[in-house]
N, C-alpha and C. Protein backbone atom coordinates (compact mmCIF):
# COMPACT_ATOMS: atom_id res chain seq x y z
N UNK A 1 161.74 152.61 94.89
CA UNK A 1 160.97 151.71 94.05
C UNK A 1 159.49 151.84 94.39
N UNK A 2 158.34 151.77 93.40
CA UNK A 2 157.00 151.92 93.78
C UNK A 2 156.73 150.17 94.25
N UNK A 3 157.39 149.30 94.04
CA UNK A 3 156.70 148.37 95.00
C UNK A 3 157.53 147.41 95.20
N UNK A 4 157.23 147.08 96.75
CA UNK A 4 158.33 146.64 97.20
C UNK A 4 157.33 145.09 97.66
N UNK A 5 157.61 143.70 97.86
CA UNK A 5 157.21 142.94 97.57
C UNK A 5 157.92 141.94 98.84
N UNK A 6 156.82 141.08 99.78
CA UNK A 6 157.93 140.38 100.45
C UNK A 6 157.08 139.61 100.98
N UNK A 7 157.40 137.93 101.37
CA UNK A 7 156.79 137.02 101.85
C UNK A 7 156.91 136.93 103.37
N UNK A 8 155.95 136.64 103.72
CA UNK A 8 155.65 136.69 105.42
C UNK A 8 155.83 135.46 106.12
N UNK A 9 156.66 134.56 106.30
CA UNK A 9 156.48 132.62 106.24
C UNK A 9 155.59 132.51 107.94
N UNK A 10 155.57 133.42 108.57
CA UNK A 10 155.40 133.01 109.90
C UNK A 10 153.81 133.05 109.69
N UNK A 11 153.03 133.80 109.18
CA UNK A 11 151.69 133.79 109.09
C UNK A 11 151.32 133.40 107.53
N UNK A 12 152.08 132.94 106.35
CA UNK A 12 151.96 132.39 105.22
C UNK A 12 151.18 133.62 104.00
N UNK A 13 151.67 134.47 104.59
CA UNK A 13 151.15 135.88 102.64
C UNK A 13 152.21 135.96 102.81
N UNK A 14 151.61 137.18 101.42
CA UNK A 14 152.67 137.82 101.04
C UNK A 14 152.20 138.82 100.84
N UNK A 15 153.02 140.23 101.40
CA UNK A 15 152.72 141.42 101.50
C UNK A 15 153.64 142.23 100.12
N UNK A 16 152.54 142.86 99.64
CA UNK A 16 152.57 144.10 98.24
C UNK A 16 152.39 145.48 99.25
N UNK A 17 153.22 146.48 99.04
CA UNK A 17 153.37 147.50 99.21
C UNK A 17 153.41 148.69 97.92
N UNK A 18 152.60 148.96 97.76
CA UNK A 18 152.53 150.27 96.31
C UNK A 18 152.58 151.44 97.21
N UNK A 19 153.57 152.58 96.06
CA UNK A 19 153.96 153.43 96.56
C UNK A 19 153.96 154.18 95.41
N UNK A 20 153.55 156.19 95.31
CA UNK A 20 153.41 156.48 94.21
C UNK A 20 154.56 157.38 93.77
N UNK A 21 155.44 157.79 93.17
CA UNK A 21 154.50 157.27 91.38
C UNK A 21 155.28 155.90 91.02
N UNK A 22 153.68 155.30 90.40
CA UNK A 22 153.47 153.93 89.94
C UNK A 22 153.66 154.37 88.41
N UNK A 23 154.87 154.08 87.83
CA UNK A 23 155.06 154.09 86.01
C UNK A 23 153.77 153.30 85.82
N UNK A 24 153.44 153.43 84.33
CA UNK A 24 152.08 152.86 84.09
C UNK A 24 153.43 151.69 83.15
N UNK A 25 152.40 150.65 83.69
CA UNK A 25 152.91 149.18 83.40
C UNK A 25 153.22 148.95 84.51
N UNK A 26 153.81 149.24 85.85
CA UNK A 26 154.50 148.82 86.41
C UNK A 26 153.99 148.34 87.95
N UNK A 27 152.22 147.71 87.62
CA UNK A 27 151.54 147.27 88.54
C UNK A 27 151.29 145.97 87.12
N UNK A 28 151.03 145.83 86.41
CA UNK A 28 150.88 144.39 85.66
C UNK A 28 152.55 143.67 85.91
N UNK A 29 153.69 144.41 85.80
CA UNK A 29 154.90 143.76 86.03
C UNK A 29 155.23 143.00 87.48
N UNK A 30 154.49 143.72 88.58
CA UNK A 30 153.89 143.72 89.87
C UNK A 30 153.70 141.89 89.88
N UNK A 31 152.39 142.11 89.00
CA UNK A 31 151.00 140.92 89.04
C UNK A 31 152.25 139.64 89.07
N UNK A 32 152.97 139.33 87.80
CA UNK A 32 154.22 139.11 87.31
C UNK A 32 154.92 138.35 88.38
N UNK A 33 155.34 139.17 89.10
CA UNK A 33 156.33 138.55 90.40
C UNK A 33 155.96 138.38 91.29
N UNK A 34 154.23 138.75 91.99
CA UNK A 34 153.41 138.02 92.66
C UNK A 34 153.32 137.12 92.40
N UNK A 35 152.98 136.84 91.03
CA UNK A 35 152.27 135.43 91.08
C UNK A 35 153.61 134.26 91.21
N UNK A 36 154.72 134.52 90.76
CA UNK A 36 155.78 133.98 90.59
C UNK A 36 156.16 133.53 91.97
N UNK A 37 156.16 134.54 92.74
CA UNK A 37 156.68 133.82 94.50
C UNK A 37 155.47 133.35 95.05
N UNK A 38 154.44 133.33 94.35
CA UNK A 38 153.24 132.59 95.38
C UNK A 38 153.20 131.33 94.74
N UNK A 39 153.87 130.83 93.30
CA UNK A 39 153.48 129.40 93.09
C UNK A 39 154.77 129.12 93.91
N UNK A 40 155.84 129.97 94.00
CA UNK A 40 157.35 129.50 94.71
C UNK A 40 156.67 128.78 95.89
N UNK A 41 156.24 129.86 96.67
CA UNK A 41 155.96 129.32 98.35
C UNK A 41 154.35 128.73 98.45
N UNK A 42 153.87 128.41 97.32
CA UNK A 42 152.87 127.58 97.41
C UNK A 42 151.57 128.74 98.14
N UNK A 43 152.11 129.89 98.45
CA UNK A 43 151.13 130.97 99.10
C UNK A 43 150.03 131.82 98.07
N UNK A 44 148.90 131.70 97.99
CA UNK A 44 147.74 132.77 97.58
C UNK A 44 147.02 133.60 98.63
N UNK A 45 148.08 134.02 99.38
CA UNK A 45 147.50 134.88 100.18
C UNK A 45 148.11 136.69 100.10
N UNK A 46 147.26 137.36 99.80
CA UNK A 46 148.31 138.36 99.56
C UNK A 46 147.44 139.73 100.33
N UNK A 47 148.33 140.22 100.64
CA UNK A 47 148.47 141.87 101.59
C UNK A 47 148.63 142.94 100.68
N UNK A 48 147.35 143.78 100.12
CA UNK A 48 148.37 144.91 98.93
C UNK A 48 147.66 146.06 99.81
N UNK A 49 149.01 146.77 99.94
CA UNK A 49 149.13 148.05 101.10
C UNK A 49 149.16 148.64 100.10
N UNK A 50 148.45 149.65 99.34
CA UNK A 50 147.86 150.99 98.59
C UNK A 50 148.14 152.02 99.15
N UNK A 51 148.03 151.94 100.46
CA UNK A 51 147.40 153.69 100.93
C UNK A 51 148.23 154.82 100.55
N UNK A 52 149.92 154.19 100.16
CA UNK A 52 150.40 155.33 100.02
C UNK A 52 150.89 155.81 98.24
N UNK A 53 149.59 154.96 97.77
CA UNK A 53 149.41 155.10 96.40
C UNK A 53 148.23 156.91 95.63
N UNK A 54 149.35 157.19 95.33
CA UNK A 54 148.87 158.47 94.50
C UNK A 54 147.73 158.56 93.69
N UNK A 55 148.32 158.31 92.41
CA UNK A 55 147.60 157.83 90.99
C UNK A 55 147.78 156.67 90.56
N UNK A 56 146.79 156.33 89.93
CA UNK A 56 146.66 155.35 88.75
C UNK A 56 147.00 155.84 87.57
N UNK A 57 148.06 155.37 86.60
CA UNK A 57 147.87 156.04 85.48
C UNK A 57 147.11 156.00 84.30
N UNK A 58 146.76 154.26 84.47
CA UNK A 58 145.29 154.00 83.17
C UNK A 58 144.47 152.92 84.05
N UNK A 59 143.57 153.46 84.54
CA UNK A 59 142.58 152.61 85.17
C UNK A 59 142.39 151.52 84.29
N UNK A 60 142.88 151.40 83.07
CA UNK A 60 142.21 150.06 82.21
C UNK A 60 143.41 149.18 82.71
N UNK A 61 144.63 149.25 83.49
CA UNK A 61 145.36 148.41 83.82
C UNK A 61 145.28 147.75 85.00
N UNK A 62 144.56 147.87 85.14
CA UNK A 62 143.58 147.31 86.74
C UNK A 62 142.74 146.14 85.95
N UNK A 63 142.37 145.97 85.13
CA UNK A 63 141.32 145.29 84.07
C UNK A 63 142.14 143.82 83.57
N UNK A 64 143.33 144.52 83.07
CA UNK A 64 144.66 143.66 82.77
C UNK A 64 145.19 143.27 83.42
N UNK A 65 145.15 143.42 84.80
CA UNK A 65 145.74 142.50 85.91
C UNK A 65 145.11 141.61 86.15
N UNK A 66 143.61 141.51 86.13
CA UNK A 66 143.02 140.15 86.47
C UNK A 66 143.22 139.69 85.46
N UNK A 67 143.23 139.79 84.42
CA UNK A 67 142.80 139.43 82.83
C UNK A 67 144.66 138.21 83.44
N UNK A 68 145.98 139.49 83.63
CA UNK A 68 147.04 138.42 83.75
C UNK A 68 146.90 137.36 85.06
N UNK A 69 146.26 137.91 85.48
CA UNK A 69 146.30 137.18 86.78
C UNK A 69 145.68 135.22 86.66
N UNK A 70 144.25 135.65 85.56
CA UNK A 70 143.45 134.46 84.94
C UNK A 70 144.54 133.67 84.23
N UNK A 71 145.38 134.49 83.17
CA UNK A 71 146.22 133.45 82.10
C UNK A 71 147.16 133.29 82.43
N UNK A 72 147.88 132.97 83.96
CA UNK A 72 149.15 132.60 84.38
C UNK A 72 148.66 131.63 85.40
N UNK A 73 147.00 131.17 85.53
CA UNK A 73 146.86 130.41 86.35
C UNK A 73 147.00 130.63 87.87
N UNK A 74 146.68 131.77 88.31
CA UNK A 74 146.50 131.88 89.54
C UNK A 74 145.19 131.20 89.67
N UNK A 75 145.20 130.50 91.01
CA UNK A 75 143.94 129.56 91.26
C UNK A 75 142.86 130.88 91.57
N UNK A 76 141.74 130.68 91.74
CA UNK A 76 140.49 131.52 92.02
C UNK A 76 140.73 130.90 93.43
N UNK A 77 140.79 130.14 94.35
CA UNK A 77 141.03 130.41 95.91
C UNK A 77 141.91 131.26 96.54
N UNK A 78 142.74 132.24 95.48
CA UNK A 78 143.91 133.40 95.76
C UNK A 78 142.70 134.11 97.22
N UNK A 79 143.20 134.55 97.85
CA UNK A 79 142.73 135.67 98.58
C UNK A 79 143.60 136.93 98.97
N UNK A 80 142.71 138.07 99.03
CA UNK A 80 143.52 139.48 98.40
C UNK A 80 142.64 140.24 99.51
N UNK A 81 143.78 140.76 100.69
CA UNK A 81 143.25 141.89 101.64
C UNK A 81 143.84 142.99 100.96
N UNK A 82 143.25 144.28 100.47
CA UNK A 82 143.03 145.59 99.91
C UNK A 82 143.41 146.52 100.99
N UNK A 83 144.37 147.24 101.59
CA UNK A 83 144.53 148.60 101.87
C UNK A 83 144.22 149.57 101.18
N UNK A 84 143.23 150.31 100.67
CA UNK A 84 143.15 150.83 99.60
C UNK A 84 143.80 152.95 99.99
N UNK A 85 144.12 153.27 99.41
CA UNK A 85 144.93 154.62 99.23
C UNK A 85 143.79 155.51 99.93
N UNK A 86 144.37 156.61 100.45
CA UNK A 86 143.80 157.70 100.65
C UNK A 86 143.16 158.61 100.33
N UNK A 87 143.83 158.81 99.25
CA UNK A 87 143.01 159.83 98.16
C UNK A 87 141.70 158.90 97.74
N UNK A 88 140.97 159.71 97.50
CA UNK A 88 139.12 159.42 96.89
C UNK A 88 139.55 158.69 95.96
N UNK A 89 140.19 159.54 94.70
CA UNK A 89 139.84 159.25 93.54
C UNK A 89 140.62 157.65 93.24
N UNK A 90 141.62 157.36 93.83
CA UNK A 90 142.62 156.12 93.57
C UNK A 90 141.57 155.36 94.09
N UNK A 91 141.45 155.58 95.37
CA UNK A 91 140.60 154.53 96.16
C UNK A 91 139.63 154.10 95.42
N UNK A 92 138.78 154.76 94.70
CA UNK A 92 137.58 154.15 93.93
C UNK A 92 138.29 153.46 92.77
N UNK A 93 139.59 153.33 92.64
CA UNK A 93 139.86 153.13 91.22
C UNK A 93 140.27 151.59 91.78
N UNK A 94 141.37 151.62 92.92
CA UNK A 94 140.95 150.33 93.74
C UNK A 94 140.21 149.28 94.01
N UNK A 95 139.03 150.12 95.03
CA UNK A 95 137.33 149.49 94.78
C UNK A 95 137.17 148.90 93.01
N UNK A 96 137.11 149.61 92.16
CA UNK A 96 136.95 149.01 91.01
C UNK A 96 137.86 147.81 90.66
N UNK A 97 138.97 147.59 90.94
CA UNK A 97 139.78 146.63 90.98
C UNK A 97 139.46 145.81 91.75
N UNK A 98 138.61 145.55 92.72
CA UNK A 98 138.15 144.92 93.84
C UNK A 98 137.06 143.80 92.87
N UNK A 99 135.87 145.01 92.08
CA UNK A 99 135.09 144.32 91.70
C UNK A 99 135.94 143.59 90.06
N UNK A 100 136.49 143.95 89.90
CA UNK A 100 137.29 143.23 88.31
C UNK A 100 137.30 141.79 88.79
N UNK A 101 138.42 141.69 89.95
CA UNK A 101 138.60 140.28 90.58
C UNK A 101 137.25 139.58 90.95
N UNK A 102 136.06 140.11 91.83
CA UNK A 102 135.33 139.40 91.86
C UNK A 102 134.90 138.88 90.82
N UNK A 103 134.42 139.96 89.83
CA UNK A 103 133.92 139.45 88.64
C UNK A 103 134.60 137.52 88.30
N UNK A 104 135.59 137.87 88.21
CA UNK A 104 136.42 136.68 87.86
C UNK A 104 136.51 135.61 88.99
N UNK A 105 135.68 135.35 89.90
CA UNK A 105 135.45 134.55 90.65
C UNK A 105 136.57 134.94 92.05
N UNK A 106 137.74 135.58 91.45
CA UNK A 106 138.70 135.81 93.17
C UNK A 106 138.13 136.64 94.28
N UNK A 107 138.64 136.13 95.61
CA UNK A 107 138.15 137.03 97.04
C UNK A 107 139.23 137.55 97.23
N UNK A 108 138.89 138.89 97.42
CA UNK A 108 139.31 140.44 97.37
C UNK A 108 138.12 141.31 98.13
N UNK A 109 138.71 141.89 99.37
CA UNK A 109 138.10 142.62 100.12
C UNK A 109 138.97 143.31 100.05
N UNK A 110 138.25 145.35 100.62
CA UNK A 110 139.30 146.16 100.84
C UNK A 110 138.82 146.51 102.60
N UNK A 111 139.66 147.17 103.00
CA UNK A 111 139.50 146.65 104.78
C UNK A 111 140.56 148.67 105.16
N UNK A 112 139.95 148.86 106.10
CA UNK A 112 140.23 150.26 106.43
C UNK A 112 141.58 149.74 107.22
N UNK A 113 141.71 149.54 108.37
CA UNK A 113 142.89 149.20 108.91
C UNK A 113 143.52 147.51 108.65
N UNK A 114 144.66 147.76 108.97
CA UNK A 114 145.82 146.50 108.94
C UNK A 114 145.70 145.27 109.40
N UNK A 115 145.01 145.49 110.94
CA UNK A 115 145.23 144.28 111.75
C UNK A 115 143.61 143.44 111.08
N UNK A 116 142.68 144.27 111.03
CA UNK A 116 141.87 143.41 110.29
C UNK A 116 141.88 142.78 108.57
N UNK A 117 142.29 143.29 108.25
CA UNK A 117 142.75 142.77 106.82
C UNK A 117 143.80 141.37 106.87
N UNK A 118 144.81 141.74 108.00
CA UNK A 118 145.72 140.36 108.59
C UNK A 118 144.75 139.04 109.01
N UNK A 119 143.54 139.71 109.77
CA UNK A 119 142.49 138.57 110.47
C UNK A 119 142.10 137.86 109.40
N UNK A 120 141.61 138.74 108.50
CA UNK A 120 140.53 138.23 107.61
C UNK A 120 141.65 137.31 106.73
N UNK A 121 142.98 137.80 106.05
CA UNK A 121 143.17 137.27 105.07
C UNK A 121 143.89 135.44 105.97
N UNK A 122 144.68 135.53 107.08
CA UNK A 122 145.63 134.19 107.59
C UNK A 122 143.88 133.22 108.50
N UNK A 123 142.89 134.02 108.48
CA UNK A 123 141.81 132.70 108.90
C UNK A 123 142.37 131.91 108.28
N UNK A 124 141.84 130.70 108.73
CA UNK A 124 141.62 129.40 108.14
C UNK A 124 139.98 128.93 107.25
């Protein structure tokens, strides 16, 4: 499966794992069942591990995730630590997904290693 999805209760996220190949649609279906177990467990904290993400198949679906992310009512206090992929070209496509969310008022950083992305996102 390209993404595998799972709540963390001891430190309160929830960790996204993308893995490639990502069918195109099948990061908005993603958004979908994020948002669904974070109103479950009351959690907006989320972990999206990229790195071992290939391609993007329409960068405009990066656009449509915040866009779903806004009309299902995810609060704008969501916070989003970014692993972002290896490859250049995803990674910038990432980064651009980084700034979509800001645009829209959410915090979304992308963070080179793990344990700091963990710091930054379970602060208080």
């Amino acid at each position: 499966m390209a993404i595998h999805l799972e709540y963390i209760p001891d430190r309160h996220y929830i960790r996204v794992t993308y893995k490639s190949p990502m069918p195109k649609g099948a990061m908005l279906h993603a958004v979908g069942k994020i948002t669904d177990l974070a109103m479950q467990k009351g959690c907006f904290r989320v972990l999206a591990d990229c790195r071992e993400l290939k391609a993007i198949e329409d960068w405009r679906e990066l656009h449509q995730i915040v866009e779903q992310m806004v009309q299902e009512g995810v609060p704008i206090t969501m916070r989003e630590a970014v692993l972002p992929p290896q490859e250049e070209v995803v990674s910038k496509e990432v980064l651009l997904f980084e700034t979509f969310t800001q645009n829209r008022g959410f915090t979304v950083r992308s963070f080179s290693h793990p344990d700091q992305a963990l710091a930054w996102l379970t602060a208080e």
